[in-house]
Protein backbone atom coordinates (compact mmCIF):
# COMPACT_ATOMS: atom_id res chain seq x y z
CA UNK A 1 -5.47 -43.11 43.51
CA UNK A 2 -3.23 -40.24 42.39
CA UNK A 3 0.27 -40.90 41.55
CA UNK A 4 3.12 -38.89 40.64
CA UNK A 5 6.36 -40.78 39.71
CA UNK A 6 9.66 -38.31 38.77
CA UNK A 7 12.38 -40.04 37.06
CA UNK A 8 16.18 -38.75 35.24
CA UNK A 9 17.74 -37.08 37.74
CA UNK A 10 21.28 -37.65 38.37
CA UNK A 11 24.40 -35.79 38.75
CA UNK A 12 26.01 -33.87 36.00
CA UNK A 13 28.19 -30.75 35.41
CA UNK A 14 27.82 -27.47 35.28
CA UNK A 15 26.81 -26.95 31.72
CA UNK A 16 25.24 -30.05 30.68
CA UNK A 17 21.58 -30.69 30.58
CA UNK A 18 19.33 -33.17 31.64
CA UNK A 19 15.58 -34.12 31.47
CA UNK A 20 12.93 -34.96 34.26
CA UNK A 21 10.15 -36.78 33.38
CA UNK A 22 7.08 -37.11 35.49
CA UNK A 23 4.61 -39.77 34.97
CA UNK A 24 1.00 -39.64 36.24
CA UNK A 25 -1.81 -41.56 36.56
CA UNK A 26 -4.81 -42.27 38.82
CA UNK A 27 -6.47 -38.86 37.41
CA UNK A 28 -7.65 -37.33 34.19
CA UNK A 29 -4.08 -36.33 33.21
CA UNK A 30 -5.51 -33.56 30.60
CA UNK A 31 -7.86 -31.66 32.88
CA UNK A 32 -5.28 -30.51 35.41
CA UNK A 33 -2.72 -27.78 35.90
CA UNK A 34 0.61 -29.71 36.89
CA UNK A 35 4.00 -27.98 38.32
CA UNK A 36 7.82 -28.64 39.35
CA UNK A 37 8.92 -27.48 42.29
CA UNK A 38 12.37 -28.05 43.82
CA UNK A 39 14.07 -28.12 47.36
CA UNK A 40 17.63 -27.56 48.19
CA UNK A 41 19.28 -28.66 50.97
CA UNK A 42 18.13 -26.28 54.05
CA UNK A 43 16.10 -24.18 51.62
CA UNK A 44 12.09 -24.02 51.44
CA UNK A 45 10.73 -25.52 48.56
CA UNK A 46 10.15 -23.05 45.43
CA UNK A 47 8.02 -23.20 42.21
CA UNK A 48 10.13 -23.61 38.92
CA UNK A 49 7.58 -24.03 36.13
CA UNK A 50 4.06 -24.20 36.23
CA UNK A 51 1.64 -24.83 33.27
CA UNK A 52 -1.87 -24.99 33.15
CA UNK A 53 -4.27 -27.53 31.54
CA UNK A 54 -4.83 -26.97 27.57
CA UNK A 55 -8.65 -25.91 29.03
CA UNK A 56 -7.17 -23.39 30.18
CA UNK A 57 -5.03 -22.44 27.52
CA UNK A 58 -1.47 -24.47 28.29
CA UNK A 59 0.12 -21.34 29.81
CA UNK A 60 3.13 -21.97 31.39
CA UNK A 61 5.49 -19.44 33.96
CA UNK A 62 8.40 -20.02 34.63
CA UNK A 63 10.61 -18.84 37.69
CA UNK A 64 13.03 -16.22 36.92
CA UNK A 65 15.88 -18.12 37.98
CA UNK A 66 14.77 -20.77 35.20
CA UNK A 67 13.73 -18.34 33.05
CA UNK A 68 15.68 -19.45 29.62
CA UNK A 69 17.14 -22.35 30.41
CA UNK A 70 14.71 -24.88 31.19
CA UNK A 71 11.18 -25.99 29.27
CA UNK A 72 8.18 -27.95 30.43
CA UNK A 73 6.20 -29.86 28.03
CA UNK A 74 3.15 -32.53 28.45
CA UNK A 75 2.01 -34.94 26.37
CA UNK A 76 -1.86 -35.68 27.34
CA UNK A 77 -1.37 -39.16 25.64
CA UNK A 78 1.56 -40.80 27.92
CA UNK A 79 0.22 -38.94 31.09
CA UNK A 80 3.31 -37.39 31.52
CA UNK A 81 4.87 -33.71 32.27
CA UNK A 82 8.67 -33.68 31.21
CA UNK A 83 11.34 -31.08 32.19
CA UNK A 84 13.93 -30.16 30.21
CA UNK A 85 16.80 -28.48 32.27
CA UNK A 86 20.01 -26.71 29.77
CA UNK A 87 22.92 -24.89 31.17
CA UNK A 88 22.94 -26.53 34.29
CA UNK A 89 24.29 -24.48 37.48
CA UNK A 90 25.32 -25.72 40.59
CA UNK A 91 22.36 -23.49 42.15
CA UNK A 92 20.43 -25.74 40.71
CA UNK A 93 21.07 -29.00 42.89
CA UNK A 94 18.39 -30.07 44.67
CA UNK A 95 15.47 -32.37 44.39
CA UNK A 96 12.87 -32.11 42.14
CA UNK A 97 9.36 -32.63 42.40
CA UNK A 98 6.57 -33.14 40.11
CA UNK A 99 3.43 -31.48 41.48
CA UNK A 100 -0.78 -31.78 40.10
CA UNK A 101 -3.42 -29.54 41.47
CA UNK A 102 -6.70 -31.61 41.61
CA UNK A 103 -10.18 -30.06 42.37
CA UNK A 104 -8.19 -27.89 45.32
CA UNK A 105 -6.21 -30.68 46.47
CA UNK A 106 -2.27 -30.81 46.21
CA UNK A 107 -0.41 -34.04 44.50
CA UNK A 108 3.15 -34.55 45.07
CA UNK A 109 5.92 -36.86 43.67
CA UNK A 110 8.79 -38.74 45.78
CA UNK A 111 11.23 -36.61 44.18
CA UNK A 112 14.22 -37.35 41.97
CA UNK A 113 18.09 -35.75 43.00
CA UNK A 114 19.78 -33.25 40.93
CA UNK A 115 23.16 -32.66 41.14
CA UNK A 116 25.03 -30.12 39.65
CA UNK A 117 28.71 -30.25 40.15
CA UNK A 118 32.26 -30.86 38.54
C-alpha cells in the first residue's frame, strides 16, 4: 500500500524558511518520479517542483514562481523527498502536498499547512 506522509509545515514570516519533508513507503522509493504540489485557499492546485527518478537522470523543474528560492532533494535510503522553502512570501501559504507517479497511477499525501505571514 502506497503512502505518502508530509510533515514541517507551520507558520512563519515572510522571510524565514522552512523545510517539508515527505516520507514514503509501500513502493520502490528509488524507481519513481515524485513531486510537490500546493493549493491555496480558492486556488487550483499547481506543480512546484518535480524531479524524476535517478533512472532517469534526477532532473528536477521547478515552477517559476519557486524558481530560486526553494530546493528538492531525495535520499533513496530514508524513502523520503524533502523541500527546502527560503525567502518565504506570503504567496506562498497554502498546503503542501507530496505527490509519486507509480506505473501511471497518481499518489498523494494528506498535506501539511504553510503559512506565511507576520
Amino acid at each position: 500500500q502506497v503512502q505518502l506522509v508530509e510533515s514541517g509545515g507551520g507558520l512563519v514570516q515572510p522571510g524565514e524558511s522552512l523545510t517539508l519533508s515527505c516520507a514514503a513507503s509501500g513502493f520502490t522509493f528509488r524507481n519513481y518520479f515524485m513531486s510537490w504540489s500546493r493549493q491555496a485557499p480558492g486556488k487550483e492546485r499547481e506543480s512546484v517542483v518535480t524531479m524524476t527518478s535517478n533512472k532517469f537522470g534526477g532532473i528536477i523543474n521547478y515552477s517559476d514562481s519557486v524558481k530560486g528560492r526553494f530546493t528538492i532533494s531525495r535520499d533513496n535510503d530514508k524513502n523520503t523527498v524533502s523541500l527546502q522553502m527560503n525567502s518565504l512570501k506570503p504567496e506562498d501559504t497554502a498546503v503542501y502536498y507530496c505527490h509519486a507517479r507509480i506505473s501511471g497511477f497518481d499518489y498523494w499525501g494528506q498535506g501539511t499547512q504553510v503559512t506565511v505571514s507576520s
